[in-house]
PDB file of N, CA and C in Angstrom:
ATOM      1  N   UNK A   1      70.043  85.957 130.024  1.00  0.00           N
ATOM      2  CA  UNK A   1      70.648  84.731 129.582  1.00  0.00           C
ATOM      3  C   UNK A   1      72.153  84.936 129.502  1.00  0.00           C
ATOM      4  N   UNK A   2      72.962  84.224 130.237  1.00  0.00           N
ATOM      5  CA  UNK A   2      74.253  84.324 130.189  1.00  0.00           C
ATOM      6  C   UNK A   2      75.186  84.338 128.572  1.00  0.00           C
ATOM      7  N   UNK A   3      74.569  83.217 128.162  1.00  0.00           N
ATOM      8  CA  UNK A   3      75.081  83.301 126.904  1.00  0.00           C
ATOM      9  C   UNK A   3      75.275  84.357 125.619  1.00  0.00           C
ATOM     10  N   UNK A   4      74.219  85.376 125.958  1.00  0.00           N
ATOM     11  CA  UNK A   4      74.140  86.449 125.417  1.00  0.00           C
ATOM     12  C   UNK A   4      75.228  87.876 126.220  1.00  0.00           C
ATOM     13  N   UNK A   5      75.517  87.422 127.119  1.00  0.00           N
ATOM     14  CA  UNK A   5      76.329  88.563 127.977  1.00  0.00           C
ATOM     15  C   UNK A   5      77.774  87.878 127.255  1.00  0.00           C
ATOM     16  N   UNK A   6      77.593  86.608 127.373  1.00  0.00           N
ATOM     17  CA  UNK A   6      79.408  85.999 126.945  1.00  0.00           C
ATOM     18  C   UNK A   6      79.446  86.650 125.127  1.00  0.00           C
ATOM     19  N   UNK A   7      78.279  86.794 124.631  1.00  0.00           N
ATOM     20  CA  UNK A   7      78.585  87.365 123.002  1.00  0.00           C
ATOM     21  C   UNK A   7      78.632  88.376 122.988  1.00  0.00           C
ATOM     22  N   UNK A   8      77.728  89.317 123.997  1.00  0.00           N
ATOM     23  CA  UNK A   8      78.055  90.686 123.771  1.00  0.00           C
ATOM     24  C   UNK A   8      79.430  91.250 124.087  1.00  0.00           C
ATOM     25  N   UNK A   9      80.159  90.704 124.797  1.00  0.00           N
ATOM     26  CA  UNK A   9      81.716  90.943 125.252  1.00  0.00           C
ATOM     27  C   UNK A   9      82.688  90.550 124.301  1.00  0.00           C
ATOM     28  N   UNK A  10      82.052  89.413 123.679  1.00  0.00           N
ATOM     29  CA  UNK A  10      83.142  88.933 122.523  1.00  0.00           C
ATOM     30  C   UNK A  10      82.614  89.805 120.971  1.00  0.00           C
ATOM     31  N   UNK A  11      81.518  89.995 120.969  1.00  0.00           N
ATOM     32  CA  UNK A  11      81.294  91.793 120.023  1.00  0.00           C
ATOM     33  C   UNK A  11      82.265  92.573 120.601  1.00  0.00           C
ATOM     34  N   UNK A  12      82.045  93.344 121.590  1.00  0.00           N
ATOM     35  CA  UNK A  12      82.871  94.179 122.477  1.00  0.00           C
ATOM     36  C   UNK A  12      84.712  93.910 121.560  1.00  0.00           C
ATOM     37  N   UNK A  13      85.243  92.672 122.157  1.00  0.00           N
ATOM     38  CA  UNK A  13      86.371  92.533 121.894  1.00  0.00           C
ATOM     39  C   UNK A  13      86.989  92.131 120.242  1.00  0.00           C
ATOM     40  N   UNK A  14      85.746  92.103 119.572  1.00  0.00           N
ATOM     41  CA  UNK A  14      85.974  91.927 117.966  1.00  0.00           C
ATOM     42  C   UNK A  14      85.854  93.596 117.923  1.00  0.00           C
ATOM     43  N   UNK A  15      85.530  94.929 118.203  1.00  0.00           N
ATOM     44  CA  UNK A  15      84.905  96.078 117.822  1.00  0.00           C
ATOM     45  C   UNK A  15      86.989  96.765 118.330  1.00  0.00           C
ATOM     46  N   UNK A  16      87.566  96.035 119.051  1.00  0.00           N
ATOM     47  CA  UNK A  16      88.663  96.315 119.692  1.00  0.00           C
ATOM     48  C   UNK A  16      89.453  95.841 118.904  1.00  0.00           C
ATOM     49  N   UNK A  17      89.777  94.583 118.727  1.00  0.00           N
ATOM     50  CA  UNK A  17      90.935  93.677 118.059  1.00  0.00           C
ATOM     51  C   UNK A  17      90.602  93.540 116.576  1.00  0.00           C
ATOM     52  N   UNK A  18      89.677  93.379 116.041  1.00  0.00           N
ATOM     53  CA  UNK A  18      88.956  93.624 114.445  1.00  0.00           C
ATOM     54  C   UNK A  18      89.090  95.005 113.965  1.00  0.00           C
ATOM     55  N   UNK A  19      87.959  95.716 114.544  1.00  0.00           N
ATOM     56  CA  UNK A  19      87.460  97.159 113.801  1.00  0.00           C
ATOM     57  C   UNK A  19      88.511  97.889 114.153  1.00  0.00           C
ATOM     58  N   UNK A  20      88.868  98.008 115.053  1.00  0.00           N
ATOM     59  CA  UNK A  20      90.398  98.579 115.441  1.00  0.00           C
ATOM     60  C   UNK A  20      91.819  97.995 114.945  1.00  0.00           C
ATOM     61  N   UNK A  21      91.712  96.800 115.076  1.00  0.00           N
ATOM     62  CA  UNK A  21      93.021  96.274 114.197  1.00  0.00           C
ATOM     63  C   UNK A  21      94.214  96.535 115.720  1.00  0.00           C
ATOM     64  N   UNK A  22      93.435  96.461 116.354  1.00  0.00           N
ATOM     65  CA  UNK A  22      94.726  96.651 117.588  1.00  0.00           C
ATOM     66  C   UNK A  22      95.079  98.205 117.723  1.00  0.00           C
ATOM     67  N   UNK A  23      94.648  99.065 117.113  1.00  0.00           N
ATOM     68  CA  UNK A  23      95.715 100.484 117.303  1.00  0.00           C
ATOM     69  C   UNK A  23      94.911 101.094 118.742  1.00  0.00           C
ATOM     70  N   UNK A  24      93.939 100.897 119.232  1.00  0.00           N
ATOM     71  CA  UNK A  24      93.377 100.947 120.108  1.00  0.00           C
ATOM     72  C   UNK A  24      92.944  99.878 121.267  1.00  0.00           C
ATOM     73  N   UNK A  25      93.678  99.562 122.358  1.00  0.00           N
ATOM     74  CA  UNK A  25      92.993  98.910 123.252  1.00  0.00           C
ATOM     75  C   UNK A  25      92.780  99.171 124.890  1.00  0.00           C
ATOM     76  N   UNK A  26      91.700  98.987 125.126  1.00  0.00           N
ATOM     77  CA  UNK A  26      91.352  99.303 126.340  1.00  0.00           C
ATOM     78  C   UNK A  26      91.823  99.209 127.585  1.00  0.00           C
ATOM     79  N   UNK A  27      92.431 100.729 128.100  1.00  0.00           N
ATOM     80  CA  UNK A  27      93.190 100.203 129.209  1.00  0.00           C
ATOM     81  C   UNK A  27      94.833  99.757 128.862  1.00  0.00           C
ATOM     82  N   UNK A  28      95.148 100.314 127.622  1.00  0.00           N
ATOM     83  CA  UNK A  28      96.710 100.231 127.033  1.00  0.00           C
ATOM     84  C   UNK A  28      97.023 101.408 127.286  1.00  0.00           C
ATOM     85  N   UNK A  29      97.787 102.310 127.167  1.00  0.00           N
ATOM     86  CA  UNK A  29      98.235 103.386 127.684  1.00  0.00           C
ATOM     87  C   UNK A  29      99.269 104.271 126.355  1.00  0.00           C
ATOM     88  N   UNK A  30      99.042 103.156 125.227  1.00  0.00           N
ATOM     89  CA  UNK A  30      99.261 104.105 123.935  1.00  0.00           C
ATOM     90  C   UNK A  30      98.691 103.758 122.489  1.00  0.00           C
ATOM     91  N   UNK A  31      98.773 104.550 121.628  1.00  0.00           N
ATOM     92  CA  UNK A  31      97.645 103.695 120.458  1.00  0.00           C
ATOM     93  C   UNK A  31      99.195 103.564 119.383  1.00  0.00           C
ATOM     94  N   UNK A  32      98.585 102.438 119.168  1.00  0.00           N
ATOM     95  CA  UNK A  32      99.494 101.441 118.169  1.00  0.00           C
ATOM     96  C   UNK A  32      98.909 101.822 116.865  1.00  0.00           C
ATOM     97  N   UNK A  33      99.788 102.697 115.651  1.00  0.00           N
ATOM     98  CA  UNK A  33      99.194 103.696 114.737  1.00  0.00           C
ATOM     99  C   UNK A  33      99.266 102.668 113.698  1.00  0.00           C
ATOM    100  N   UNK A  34     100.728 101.408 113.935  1.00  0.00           N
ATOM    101  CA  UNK A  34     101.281 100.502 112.126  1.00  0.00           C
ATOM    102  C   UNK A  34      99.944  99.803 111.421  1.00  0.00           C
ATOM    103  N   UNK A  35      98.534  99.596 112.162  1.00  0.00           N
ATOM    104  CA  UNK A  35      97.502  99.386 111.197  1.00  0.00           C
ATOM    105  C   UNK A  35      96.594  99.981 111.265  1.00  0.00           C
ATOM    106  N   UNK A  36      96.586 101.758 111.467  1.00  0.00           N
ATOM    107  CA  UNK A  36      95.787 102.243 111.649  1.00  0.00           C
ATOM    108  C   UNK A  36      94.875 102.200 109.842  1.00  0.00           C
ATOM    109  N   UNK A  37      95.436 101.856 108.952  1.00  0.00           N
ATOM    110  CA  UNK A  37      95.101 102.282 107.646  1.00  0.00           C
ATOM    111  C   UNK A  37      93.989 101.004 107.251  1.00  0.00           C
ATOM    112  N   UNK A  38      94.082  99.848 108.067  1.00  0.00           N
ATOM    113  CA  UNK A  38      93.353  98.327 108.481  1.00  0.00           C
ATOM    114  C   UNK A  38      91.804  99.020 108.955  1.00  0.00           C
ATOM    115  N   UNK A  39      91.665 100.268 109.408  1.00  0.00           N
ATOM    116  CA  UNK A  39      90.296 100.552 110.156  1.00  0.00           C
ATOM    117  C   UNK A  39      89.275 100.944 109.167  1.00  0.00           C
ATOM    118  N   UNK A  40      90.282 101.448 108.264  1.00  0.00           N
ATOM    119  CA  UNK A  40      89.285 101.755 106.583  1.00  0.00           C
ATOM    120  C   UNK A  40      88.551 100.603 106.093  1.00  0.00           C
ATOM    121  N   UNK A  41      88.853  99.349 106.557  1.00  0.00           N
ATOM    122  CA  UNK A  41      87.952  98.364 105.780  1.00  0.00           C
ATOM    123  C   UNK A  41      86.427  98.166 106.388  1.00  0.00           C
ATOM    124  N   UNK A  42      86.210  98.826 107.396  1.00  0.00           N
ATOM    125  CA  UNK A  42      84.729  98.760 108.214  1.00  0.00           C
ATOM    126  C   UNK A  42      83.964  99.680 107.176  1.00  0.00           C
ATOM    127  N   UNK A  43      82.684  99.185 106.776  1.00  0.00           N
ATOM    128  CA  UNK A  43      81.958 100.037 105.954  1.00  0.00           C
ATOM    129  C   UNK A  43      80.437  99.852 107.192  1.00  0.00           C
ATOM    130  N   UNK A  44      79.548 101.205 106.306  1.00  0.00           N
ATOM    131  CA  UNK A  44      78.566 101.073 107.193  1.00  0.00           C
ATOM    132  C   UNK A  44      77.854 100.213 107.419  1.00  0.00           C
ATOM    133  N   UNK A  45      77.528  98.928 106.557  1.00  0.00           N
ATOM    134  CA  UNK A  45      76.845  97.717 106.863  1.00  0.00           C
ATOM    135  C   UNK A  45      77.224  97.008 107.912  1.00  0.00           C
ATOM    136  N   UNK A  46      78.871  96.682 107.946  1.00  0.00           N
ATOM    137  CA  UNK A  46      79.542  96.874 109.302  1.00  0.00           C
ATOM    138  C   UNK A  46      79.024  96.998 110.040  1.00  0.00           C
ATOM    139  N   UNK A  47      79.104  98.322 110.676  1.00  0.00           N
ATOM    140  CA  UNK A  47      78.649  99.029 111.925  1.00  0.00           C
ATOM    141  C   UNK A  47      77.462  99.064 112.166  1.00  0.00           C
ATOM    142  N   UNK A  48      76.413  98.575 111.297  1.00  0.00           N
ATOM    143  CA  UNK A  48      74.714  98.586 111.646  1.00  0.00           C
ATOM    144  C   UNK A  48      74.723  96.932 111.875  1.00  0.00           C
ATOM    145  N   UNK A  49      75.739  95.993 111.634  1.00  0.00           N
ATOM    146  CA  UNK A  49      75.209  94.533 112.003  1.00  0.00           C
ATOM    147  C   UNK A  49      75.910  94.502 113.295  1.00  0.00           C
ATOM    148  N   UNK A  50      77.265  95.425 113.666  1.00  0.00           N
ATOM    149  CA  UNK A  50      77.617  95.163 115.195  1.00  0.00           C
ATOM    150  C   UNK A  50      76.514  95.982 116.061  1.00  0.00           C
ATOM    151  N   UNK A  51      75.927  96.702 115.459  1.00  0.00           N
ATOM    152  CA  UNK A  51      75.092  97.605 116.154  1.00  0.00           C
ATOM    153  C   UNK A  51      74.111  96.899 116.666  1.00  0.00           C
ATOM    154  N   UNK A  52      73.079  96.302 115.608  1.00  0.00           N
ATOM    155  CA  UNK A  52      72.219  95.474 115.992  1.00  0.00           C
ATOM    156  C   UNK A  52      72.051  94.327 116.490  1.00  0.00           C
ATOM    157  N   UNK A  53      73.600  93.163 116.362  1.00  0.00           N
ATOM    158  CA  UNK A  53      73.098  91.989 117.233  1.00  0.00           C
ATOM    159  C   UNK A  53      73.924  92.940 118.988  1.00  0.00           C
ATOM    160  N   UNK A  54      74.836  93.669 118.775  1.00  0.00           N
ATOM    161  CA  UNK A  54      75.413  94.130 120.018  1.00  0.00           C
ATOM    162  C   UNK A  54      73.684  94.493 120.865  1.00  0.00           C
ATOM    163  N   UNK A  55      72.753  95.416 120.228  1.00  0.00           N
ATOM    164  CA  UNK A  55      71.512  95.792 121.122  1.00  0.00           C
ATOM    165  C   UNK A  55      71.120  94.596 121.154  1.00  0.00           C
ATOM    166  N   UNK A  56      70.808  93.439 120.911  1.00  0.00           N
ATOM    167  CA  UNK A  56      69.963  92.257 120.837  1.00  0.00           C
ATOM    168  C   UNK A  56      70.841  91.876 122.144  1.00  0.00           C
ATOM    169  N   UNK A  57      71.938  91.340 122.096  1.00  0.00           N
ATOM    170  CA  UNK A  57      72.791  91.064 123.051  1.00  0.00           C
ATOM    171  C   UNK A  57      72.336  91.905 124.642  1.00  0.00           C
ATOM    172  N   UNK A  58      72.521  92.806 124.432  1.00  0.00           N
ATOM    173  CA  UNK A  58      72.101  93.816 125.693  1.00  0.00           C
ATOM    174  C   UNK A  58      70.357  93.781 125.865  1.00  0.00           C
ATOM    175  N   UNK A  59      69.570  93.842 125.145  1.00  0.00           N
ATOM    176  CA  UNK A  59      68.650  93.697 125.221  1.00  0.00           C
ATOM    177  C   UNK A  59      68.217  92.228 126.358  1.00  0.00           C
ATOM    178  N   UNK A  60      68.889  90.920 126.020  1.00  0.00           N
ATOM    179  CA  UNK A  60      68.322  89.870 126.638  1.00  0.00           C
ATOM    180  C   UNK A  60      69.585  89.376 127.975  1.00  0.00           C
ATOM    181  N   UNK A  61      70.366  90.306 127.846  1.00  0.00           N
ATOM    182  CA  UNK A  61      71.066  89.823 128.728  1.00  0.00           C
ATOM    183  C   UNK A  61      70.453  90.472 130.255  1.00  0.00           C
ATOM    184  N   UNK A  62      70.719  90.151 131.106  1.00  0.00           N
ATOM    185  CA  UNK A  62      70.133  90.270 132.744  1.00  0.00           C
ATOM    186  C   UNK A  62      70.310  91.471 133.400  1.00  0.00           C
ATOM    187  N   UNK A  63      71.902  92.107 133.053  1.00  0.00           N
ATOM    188  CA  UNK A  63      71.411  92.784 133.184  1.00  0.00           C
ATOM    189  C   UNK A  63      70.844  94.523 133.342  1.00  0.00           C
ATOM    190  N   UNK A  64      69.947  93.807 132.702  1.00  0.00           N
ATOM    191  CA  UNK A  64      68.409  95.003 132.542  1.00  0.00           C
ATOM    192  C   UNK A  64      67.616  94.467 133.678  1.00  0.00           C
ATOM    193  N   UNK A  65      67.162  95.401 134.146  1.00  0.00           N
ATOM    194  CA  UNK A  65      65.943  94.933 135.125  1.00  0.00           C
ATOM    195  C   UNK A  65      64.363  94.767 133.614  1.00  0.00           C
ATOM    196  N   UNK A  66      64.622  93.680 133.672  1.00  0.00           N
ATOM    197  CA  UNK A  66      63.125  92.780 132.175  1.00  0.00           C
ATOM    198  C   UNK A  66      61.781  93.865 133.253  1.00  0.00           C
ATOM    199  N   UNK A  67      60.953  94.187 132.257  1.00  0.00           N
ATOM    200  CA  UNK A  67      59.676  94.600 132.514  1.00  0.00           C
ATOM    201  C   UNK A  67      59.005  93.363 133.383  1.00  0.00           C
ATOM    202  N   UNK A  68      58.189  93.400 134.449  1.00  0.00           N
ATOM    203  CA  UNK A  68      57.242  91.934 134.922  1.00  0.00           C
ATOM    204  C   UNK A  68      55.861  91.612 133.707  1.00  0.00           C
ATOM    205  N   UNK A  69      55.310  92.316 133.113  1.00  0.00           N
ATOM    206  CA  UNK A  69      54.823  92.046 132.592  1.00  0.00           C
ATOM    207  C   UNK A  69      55.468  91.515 130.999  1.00  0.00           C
ATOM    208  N   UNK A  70      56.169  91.613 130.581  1.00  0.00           N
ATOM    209  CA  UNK A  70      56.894  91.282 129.126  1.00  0.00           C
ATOM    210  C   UNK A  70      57.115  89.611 129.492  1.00  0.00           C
ATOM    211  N   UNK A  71      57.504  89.004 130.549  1.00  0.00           N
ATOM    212  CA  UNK A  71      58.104  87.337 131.020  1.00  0.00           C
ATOM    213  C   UNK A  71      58.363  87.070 129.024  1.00  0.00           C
ATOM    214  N   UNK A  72      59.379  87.473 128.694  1.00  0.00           N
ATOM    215  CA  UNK A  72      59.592  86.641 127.863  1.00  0.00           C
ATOM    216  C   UNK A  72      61.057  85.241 127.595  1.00  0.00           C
ATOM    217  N   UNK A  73      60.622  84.441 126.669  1.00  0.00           N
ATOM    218  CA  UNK A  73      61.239  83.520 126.619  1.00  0.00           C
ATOM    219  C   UNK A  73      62.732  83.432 126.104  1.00  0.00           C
ATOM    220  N   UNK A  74      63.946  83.035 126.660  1.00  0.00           N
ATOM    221  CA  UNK A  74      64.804  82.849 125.984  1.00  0.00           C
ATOM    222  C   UNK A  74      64.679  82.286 124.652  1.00  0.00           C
ATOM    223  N   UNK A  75      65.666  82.983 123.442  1.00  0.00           N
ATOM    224  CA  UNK A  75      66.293  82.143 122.231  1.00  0.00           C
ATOM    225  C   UNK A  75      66.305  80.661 122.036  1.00  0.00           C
ATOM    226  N   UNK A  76      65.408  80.479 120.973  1.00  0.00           N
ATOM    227  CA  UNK A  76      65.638  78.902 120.967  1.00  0.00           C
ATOM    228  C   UNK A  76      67.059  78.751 120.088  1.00  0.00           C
ATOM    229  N   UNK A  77      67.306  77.285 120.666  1.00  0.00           N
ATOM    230  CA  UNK A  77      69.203  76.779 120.243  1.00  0.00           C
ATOM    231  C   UNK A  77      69.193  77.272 118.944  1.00  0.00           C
ATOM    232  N   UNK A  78      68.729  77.001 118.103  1.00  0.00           N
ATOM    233  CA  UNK A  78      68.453  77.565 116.296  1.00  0.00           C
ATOM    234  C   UNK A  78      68.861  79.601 116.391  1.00  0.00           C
ATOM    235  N   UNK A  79      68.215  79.849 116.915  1.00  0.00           N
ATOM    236  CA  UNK A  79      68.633  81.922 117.248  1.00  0.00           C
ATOM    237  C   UNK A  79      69.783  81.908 117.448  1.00  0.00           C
ATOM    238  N   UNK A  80      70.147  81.257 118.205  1.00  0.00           N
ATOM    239  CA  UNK A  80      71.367  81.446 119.020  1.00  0.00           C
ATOM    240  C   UNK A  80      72.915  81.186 118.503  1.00  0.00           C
ATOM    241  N   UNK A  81      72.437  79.741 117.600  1.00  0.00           N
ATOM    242  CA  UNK A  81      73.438  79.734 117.003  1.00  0.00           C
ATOM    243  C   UNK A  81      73.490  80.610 115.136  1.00  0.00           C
ATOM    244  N   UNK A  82      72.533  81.059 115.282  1.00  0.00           N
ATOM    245  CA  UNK A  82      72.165  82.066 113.935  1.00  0.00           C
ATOM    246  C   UNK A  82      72.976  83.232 114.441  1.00  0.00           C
ATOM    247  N   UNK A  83      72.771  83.567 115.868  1.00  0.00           N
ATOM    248  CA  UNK A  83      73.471  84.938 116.428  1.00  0.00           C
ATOM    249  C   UNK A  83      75.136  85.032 116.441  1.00  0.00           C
ATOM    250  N   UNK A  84      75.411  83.460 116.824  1.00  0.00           N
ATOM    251  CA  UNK A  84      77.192  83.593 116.715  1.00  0.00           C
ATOM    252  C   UNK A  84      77.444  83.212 115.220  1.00  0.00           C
ATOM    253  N   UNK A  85      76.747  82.748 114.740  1.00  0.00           N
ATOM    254  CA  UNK A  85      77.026  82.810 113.409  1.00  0.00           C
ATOM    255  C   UNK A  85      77.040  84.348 112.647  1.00  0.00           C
ATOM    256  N   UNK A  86      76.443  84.623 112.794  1.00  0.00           N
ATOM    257  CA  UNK A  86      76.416  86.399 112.793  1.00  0.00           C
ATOM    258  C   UNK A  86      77.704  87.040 112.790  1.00  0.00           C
ATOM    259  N   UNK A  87      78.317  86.876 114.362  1.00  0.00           N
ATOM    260  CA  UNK A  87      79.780  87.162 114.652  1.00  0.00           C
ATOM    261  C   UNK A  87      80.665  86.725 113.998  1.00  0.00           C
ATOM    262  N   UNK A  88      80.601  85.514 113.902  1.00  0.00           N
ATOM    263  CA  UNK A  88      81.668  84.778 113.042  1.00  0.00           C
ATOM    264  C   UNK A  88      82.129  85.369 111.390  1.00  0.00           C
ATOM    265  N   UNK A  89      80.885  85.473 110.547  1.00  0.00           N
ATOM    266  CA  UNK A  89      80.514  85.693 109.641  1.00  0.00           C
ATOM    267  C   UNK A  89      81.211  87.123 109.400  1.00  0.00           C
ATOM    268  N   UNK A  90      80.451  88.521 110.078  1.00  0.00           N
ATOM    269  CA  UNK A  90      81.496  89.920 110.386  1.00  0.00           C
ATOM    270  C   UNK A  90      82.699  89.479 110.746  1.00  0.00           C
ATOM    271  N   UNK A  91      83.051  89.171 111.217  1.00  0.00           N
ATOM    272  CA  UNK A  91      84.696  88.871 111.586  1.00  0.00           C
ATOM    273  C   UNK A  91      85.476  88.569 110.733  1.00  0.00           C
ATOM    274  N   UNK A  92      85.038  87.340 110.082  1.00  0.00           N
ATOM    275  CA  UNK A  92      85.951  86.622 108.971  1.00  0.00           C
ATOM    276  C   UNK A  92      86.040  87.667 107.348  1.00  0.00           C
ATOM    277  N   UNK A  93      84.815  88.428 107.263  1.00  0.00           N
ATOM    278  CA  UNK A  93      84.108  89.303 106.284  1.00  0.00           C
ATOM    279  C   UNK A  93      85.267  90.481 106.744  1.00  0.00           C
ATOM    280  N   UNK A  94      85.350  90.889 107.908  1.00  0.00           N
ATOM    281  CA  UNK A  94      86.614  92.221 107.980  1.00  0.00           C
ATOM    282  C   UNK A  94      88.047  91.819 107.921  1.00  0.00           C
ATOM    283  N   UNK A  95      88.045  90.593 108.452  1.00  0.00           N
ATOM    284  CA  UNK A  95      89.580  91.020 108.520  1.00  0.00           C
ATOM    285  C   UNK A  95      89.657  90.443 106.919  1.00  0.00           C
ATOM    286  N   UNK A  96      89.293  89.193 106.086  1.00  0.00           N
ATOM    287  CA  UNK A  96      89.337  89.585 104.394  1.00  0.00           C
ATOM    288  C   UNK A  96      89.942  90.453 103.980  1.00  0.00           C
ATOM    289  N   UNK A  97      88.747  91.756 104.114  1.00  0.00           N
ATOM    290  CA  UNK A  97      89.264  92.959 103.484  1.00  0.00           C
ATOM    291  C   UNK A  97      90.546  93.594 104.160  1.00  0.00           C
ATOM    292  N   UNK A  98      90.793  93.662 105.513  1.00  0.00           N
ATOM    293  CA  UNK A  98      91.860  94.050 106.183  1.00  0.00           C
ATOM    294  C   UNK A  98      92.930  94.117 105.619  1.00  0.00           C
ATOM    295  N   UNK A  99      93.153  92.016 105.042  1.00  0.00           N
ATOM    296  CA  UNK A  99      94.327  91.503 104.493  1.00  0.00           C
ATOM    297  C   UNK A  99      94.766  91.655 103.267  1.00  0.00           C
ATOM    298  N   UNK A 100      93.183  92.400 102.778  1.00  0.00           N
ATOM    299  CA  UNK A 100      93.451  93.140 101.253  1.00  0.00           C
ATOM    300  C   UNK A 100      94.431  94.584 101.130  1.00  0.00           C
ATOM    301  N   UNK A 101      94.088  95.110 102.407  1.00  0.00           N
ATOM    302  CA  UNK A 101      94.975  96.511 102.524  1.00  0.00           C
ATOM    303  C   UNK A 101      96.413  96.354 103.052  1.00  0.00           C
ATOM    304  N   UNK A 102      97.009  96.993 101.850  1.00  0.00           N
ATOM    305  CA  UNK A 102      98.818  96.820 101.981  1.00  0.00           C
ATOM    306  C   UNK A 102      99.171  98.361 102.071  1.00  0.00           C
TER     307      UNK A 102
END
């Protein structure tokens, strides 16, 4: 399902521009250290909810070559928007704390 490849990339680029805070980006050619102290606000709950919708994401996206016997059904609209809600939710939840660190 496409829509799940377009979230797993925008995980991807929240795990870059969020959890990183910018001091790291892909394919930059130096690390930007002035918020490295911004990366302390990721706790492990964090990293087990990017963990798990990121595998969900990869899991239904294409591609995987799907088992023939599994034929299962895409996310109904209700999952789906539970899933970017998900993202949204971590996102707004880190940088919070981010803006707490001076």
């Amino acid at each position: 399902m496409r829509l799940y490849g377009f979230l797993r990339a925008t995980w991807e680029r929240a795990l870059e521009e969020i959890v990183f805070a910018g001091v790291l980006i892909r394919h930059r050619d130096y690390i930007d250290t002035k918020n490295l102290k911004k990366v302390s606000a990721l706790e492990e709950a964090d990293a087990e909810t990017f963990r798990a919708a990121f595998k969900k994401c990869s899991d239904i996206i294409e591609a995987h070559d799907a088992s023939r016997v599994r034929n299962e059904e895409p996310p109904p609209p209700s999952e789906i928007l539970t899933d970017i809600k998900t993202l949204t939710d971590w996102a707004e939840s880190l940088r919070t704390r981010q803006k707490a660190i001076v």
